[in-house]
N, C-alpha and C. Protein backbone atom coordinates (compact mmCIF):
# COMPACT_ATOMS: atom_id res chain seq x y z
N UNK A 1 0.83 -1.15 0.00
CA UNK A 1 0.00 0.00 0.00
C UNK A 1 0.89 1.23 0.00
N UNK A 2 0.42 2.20 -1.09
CA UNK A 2 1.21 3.45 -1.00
C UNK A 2 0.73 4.61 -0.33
N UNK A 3 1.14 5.05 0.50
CA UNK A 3 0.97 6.21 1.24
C UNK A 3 1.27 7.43 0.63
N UNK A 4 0.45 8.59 0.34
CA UNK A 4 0.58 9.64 -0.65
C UNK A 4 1.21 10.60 0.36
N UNK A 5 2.14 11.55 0.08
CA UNK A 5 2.63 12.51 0.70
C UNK A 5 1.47 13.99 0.66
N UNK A 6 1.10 14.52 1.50
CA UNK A 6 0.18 15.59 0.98
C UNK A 6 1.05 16.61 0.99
N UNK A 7 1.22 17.59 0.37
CA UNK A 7 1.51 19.19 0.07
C UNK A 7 0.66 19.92 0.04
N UNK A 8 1.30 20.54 1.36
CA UNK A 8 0.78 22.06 1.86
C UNK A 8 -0.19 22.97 0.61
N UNK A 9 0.98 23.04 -0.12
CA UNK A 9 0.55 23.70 -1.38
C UNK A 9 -0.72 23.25 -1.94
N UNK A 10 -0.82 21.80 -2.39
CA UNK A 10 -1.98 21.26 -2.61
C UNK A 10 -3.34 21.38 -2.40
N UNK A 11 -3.14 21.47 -0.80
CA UNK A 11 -4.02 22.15 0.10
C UNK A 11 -4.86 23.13 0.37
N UNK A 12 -4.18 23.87 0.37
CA UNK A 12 -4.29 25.45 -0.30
C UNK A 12 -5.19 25.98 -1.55
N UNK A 13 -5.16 25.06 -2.40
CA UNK A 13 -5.13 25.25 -3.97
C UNK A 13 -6.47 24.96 -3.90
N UNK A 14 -6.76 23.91 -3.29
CA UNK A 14 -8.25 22.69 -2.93
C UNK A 14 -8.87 23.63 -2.32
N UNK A 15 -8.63 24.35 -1.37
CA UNK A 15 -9.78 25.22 -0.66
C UNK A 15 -9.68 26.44 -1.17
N UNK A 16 -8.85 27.11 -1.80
CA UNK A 16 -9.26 28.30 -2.45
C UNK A 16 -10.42 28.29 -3.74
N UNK A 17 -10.12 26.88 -4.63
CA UNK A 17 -10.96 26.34 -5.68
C UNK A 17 -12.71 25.68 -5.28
N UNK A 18 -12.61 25.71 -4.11
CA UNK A 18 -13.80 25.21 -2.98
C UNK A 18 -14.25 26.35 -2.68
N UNK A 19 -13.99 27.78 -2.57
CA UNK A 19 -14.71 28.40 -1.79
C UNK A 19 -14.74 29.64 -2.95
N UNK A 20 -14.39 29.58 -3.52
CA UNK A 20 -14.25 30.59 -5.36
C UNK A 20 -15.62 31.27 -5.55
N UNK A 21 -16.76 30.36 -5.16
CA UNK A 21 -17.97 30.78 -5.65
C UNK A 21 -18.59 31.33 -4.40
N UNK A 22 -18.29 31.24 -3.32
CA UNK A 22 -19.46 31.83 -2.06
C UNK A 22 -18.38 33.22 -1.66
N UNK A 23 -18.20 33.91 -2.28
CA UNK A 23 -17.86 35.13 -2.08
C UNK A 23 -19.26 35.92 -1.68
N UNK A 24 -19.28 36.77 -1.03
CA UNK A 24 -20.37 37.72 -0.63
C UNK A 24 -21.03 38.85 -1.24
N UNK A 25 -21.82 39.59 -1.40
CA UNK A 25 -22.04 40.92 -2.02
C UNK A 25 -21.62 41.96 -1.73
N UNK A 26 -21.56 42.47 -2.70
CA UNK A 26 -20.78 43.77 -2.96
C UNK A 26 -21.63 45.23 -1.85
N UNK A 27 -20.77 46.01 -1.89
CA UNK A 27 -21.62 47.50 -1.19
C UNK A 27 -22.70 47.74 -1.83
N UNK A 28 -22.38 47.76 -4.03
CA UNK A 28 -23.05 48.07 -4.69
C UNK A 28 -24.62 47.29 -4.73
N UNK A 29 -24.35 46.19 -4.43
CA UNK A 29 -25.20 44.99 -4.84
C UNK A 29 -26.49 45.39 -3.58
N UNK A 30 -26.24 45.50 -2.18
CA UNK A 30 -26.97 45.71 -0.88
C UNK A 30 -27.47 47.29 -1.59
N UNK A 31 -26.84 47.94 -1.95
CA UNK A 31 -27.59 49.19 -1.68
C UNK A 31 -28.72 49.02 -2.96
N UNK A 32 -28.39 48.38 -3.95
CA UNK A 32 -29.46 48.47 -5.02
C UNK A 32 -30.64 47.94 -4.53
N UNK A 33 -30.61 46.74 -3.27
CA UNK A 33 -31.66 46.07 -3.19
C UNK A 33 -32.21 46.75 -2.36
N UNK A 34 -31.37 47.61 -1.67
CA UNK A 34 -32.26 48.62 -0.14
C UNK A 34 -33.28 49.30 -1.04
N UNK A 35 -32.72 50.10 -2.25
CA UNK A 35 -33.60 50.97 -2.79
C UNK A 35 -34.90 50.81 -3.07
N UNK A 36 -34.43 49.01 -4.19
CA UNK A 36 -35.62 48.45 -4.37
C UNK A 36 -36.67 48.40 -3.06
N UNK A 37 -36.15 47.86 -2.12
CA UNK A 37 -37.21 47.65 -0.96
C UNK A 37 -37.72 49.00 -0.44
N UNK A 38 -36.93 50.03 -0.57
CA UNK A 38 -38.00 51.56 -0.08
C UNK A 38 -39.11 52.38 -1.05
N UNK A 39 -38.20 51.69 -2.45
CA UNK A 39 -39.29 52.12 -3.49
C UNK A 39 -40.69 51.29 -3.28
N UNK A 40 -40.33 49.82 -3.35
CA UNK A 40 -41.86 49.14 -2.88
C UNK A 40 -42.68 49.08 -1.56
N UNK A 41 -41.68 50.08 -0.65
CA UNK A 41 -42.47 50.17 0.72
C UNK A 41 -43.20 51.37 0.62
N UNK A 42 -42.93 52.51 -0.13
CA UNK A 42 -43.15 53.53 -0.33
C UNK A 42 -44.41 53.81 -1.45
N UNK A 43 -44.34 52.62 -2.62
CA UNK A 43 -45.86 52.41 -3.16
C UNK A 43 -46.86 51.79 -2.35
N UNK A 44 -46.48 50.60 -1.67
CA UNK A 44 -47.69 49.55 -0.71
C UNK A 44 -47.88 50.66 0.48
N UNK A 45 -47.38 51.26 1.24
CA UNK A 45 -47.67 52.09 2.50
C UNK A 45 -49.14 53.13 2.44
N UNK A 46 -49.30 53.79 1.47
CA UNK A 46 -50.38 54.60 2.07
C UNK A 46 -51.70 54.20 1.32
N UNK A 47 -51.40 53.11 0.39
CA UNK A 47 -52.87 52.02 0.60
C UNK A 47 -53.05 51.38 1.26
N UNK A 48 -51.77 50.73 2.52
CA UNK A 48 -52.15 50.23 3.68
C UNK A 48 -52.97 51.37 4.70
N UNK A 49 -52.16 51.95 4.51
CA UNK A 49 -52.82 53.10 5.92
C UNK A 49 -54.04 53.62 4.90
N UNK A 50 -54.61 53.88 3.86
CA UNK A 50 -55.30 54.27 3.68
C UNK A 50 -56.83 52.71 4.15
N UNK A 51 -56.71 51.80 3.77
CA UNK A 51 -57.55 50.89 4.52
C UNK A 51 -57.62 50.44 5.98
N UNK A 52 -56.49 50.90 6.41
CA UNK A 52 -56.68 50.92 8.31
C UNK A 52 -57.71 52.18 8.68
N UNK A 53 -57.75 53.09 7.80
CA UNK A 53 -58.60 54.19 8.79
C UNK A 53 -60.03 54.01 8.00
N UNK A 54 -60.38 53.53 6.71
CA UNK A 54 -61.46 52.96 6.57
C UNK A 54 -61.83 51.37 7.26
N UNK A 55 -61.34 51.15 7.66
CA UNK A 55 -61.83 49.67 8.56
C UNK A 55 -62.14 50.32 9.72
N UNK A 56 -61.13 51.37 10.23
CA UNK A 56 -61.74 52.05 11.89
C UNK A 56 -63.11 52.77 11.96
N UNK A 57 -62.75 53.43 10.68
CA UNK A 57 -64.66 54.09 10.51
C UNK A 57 -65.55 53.07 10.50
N UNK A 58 -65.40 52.02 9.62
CA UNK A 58 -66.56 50.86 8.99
C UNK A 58 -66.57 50.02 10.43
N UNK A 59 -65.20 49.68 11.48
CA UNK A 59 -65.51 49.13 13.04
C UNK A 59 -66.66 50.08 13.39
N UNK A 60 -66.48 51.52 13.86
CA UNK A 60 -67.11 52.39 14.69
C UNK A 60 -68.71 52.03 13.99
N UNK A 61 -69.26 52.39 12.51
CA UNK A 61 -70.28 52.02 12.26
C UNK A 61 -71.14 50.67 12.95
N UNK A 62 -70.31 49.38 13.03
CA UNK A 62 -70.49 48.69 13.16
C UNK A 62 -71.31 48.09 14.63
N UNK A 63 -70.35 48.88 15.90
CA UNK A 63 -70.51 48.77 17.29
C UNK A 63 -71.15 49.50 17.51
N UNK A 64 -71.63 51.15 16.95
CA UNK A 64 -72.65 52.00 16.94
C UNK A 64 -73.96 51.24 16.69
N UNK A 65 -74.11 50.46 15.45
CA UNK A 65 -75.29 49.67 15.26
C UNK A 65 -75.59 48.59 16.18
N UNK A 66 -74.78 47.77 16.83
CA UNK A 66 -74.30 46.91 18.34
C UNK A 66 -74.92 48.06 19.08
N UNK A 67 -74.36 49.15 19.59
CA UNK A 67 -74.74 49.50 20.65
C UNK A 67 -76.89 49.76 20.79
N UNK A 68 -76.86 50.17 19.42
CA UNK A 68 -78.30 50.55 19.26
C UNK A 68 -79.20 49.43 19.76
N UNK A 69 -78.82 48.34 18.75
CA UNK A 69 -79.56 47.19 18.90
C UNK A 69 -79.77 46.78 20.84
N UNK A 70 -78.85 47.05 21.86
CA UNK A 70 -78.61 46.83 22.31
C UNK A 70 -79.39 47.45 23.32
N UNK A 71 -79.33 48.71 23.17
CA UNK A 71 -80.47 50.22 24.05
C UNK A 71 -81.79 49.83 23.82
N UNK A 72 -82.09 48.76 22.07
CA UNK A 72 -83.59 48.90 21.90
C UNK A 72 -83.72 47.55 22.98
N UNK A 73 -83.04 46.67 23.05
CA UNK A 73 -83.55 45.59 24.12
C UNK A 73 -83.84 45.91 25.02
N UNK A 74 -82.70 46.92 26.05
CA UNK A 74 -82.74 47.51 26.83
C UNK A 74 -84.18 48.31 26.90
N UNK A 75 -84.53 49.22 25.96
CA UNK A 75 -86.02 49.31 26.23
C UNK A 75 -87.34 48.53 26.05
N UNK A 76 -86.69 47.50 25.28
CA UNK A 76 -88.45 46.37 25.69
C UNK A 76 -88.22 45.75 27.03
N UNK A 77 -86.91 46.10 27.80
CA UNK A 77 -87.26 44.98 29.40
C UNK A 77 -87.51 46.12 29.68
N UNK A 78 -87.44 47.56 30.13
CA UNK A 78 -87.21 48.48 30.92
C UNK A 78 -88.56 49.57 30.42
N UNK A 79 -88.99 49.34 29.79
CA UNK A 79 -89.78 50.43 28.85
C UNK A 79 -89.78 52.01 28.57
N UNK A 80 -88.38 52.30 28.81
CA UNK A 80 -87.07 52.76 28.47
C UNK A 80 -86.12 53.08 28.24
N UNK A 81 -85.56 54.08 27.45
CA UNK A 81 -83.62 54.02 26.96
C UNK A 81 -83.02 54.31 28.61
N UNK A 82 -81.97 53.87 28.46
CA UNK A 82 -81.38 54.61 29.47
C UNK A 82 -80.97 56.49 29.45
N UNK A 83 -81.26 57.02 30.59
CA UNK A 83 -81.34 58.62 30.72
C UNK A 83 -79.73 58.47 30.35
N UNK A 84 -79.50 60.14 30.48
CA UNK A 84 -78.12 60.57 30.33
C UNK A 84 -76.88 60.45 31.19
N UNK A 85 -77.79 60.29 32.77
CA UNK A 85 -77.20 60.00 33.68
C UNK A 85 -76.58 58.52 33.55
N UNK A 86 -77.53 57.25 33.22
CA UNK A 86 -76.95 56.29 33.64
C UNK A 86 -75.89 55.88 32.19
N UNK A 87 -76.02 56.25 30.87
CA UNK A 87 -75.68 56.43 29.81
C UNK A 87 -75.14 54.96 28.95
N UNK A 88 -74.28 54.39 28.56
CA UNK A 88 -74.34 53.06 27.91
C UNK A 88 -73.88 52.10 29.08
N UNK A 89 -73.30 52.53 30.18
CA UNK A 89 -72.85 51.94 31.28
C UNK A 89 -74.14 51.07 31.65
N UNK A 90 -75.30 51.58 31.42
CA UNK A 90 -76.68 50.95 32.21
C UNK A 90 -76.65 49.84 31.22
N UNK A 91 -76.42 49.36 29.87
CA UNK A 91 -76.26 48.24 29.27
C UNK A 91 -75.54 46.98 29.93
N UNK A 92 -74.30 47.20 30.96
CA UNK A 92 -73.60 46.28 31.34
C UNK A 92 -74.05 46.37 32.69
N UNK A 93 -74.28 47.05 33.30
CA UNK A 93 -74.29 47.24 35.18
C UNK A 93 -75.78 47.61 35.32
N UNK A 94 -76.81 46.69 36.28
CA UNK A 94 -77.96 47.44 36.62
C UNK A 94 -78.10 48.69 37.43
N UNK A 95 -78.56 49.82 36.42
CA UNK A 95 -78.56 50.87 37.12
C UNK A 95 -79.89 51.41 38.12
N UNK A 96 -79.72 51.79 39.27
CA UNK A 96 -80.41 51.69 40.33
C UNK A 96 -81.45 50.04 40.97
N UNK A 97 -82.75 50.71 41.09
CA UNK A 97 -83.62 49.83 40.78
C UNK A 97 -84.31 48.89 39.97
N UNK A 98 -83.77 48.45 39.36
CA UNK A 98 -84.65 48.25 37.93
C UNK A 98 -84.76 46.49 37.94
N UNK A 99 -86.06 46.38 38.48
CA UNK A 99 -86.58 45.07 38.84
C UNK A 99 -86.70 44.17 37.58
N UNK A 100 -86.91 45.05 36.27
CA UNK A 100 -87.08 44.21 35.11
C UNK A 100 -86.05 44.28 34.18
N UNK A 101 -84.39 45.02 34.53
CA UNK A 101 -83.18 44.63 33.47
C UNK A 101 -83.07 43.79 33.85
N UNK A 102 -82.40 43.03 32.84
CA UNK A 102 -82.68 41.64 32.30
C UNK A 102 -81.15 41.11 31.38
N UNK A 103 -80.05 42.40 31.75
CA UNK A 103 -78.73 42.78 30.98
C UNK A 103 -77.87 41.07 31.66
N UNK A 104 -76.69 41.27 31.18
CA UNK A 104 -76.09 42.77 30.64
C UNK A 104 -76.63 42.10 29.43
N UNK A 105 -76.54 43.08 28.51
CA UNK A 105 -77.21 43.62 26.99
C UNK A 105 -76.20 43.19 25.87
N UNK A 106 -74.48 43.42 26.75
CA UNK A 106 -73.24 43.62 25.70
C UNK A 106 -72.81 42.20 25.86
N UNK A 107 -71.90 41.69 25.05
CA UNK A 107 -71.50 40.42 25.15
C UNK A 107 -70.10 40.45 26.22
N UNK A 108 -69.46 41.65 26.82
CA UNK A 108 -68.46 42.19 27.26
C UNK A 108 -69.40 42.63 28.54
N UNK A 109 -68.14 42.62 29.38
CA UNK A 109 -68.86 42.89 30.84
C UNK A 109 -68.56 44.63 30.63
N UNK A 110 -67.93 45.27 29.60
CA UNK A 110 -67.80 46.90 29.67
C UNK A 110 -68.38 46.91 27.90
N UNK A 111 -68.58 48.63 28.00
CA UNK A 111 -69.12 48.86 26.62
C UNK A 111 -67.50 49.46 26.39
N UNK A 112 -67.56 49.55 25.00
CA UNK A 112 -66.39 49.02 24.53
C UNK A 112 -66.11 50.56 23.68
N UNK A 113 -64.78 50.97 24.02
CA UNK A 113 -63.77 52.02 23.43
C UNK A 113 -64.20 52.24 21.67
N UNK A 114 -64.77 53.61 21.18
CA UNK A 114 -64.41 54.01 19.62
C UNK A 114 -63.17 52.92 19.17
N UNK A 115 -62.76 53.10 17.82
CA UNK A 115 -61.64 52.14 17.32
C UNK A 115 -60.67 52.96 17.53
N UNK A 116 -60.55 54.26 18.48
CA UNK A 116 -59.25 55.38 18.66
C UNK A 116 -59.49 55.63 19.77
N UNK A 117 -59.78 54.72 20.51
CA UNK A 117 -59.24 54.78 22.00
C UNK A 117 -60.72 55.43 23.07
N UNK A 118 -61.28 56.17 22.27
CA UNK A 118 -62.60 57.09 23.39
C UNK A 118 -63.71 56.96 23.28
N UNK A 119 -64.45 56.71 24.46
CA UNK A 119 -65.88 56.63 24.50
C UNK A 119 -66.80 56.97 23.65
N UNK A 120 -67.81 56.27 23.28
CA UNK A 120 -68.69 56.81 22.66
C UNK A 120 -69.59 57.78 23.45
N UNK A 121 -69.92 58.77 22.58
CA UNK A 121 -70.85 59.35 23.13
C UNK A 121 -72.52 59.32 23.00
N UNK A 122 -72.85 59.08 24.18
CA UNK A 122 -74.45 58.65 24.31
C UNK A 122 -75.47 60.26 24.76
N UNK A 123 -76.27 60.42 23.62
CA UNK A 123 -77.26 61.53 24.14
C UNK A 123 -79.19 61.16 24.39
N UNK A 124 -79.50 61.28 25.15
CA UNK A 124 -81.28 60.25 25.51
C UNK A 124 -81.57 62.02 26.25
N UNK A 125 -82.66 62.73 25.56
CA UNK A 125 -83.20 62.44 24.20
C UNK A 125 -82.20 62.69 22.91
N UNK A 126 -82.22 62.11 21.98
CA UNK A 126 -81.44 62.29 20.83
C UNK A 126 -82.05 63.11 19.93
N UNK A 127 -81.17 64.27 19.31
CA UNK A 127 -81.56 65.26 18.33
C UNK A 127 -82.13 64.61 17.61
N UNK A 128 -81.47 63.57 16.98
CA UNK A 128 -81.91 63.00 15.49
C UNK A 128 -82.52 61.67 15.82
N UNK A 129 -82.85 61.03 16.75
CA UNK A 129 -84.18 60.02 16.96
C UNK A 129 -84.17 59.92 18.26
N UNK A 130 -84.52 58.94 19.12
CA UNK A 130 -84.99 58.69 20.40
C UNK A 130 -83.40 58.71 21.77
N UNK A 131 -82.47 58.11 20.53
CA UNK A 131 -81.22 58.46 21.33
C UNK A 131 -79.92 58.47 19.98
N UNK A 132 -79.02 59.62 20.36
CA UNK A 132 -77.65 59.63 19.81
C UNK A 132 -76.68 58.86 20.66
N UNK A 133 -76.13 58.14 19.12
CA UNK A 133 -74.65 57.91 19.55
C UNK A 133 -73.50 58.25 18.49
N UNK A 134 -72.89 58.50 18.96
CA UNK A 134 -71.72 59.00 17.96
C UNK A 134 -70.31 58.99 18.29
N UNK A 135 -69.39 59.17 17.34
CA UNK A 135 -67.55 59.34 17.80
C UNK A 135 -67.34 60.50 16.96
N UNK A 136 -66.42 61.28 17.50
CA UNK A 136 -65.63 62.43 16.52
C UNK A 136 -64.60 61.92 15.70
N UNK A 137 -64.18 60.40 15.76
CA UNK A 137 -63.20 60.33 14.74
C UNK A 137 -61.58 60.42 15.31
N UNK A 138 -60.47 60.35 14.59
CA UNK A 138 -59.43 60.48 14.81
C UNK A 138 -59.07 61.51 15.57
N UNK A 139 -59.21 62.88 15.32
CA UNK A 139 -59.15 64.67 15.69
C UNK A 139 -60.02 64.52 16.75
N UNK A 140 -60.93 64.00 17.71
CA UNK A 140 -61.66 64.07 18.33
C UNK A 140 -62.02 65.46 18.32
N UNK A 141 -62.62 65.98 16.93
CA UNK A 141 -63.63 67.32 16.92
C UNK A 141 -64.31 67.06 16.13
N UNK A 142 -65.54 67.85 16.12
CA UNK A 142 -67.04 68.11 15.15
C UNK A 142 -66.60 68.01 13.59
N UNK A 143 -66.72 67.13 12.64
CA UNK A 143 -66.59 67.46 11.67
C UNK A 143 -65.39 66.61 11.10
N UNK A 144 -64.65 66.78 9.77
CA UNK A 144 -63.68 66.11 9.82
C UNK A 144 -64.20 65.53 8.30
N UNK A 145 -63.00 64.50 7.61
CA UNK A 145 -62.86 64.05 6.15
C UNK A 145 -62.14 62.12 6.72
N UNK A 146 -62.26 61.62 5.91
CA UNK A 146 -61.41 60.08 6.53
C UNK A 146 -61.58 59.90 7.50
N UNK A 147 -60.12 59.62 8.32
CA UNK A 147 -60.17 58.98 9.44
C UNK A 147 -60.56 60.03 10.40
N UNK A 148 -60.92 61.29 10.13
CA UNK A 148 -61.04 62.18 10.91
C UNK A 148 -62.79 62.61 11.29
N UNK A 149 -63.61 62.00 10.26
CA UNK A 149 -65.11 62.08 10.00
C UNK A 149 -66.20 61.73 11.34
N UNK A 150 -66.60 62.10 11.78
CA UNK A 150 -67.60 61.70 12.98
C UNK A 150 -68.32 60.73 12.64
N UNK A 151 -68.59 59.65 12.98
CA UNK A 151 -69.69 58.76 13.09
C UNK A 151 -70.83 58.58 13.82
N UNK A 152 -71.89 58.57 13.41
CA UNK A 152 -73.37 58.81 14.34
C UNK A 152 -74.30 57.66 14.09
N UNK A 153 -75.26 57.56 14.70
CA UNK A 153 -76.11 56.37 14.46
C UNK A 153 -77.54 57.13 13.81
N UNK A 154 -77.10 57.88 13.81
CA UNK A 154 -78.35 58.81 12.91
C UNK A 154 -77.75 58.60 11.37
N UNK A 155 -76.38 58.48 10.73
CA UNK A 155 -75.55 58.37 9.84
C UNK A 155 -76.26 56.89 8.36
């Protein structure tokens, strides 16, 4: 049996010819692809955000119509809305006396936050039917465009 002598050199030659192809990318190569990725973050971004603040309006519609449905039950046990005083709170918690609520009304033991964080607002008697409810929207003021638009159940 012959025993081969190895050289260093040999060696050398074998792993430089082994590793020839997994060289890394260039400065040039990373920055072209950064670009690419800010150019396509920069088209997809404000049709994302533009459907997050229409889903928050189309939520608020949604729990506004929840809450309604919810006041009218509230007035066939009670054989009426709740006043201003006890306000959507009387949906989850019996307020005072009331031998015939029959709640809670909400599927949640609390009535539940606008889609931007703040209470709805409850008005008994309501300008525009028997009771208002409404949100100001993003800006929490009167009025507003998008995400900024008030929502009402008079709406």
């Amino acid at each position: 049996m012959k025993i081969k002598k190895i050289n260093r050199s040999n060696l050398a030659r074998r792993k430089k010819r082994k590793h020839a192809g997994e060289m890394g990318f260039t400065l040039i190569e990373l920055l072209v692809v950064m670009v690419i990725l800010v150019l396509l973050a920069s088209l997809v971004a404000p049709r994302v955000i533009g459907y997050l603040g229409s889903s928050r309006t189309k939520t608020a519609k949604v729990q506004i119509e929840s809450l309604g449905t919810s006041l009218e039950l509230f007035k066939l046990d009670n054989g009426r809305y709740p006043d201003g005083r006890e306000g959507l709170t009387a949906l989850v918690q019996r307020p005072g006396n009331m031998p015939s609520w029959n709640g809670p009304y909400l599927k949640k033991d609390k009535v539940p936050l606008d889609p931007w964080g703040q209470p709805y607002i409850y008005r008994y008697p309501g300008k525009h039917g028997a009771f208002d409810i409404l949100t100001l929207g993003a800006d929490k003021k009167e009025g507003g465009e998008g995400e900024d638009q008030d929502v009402a159940s008079w709406q």
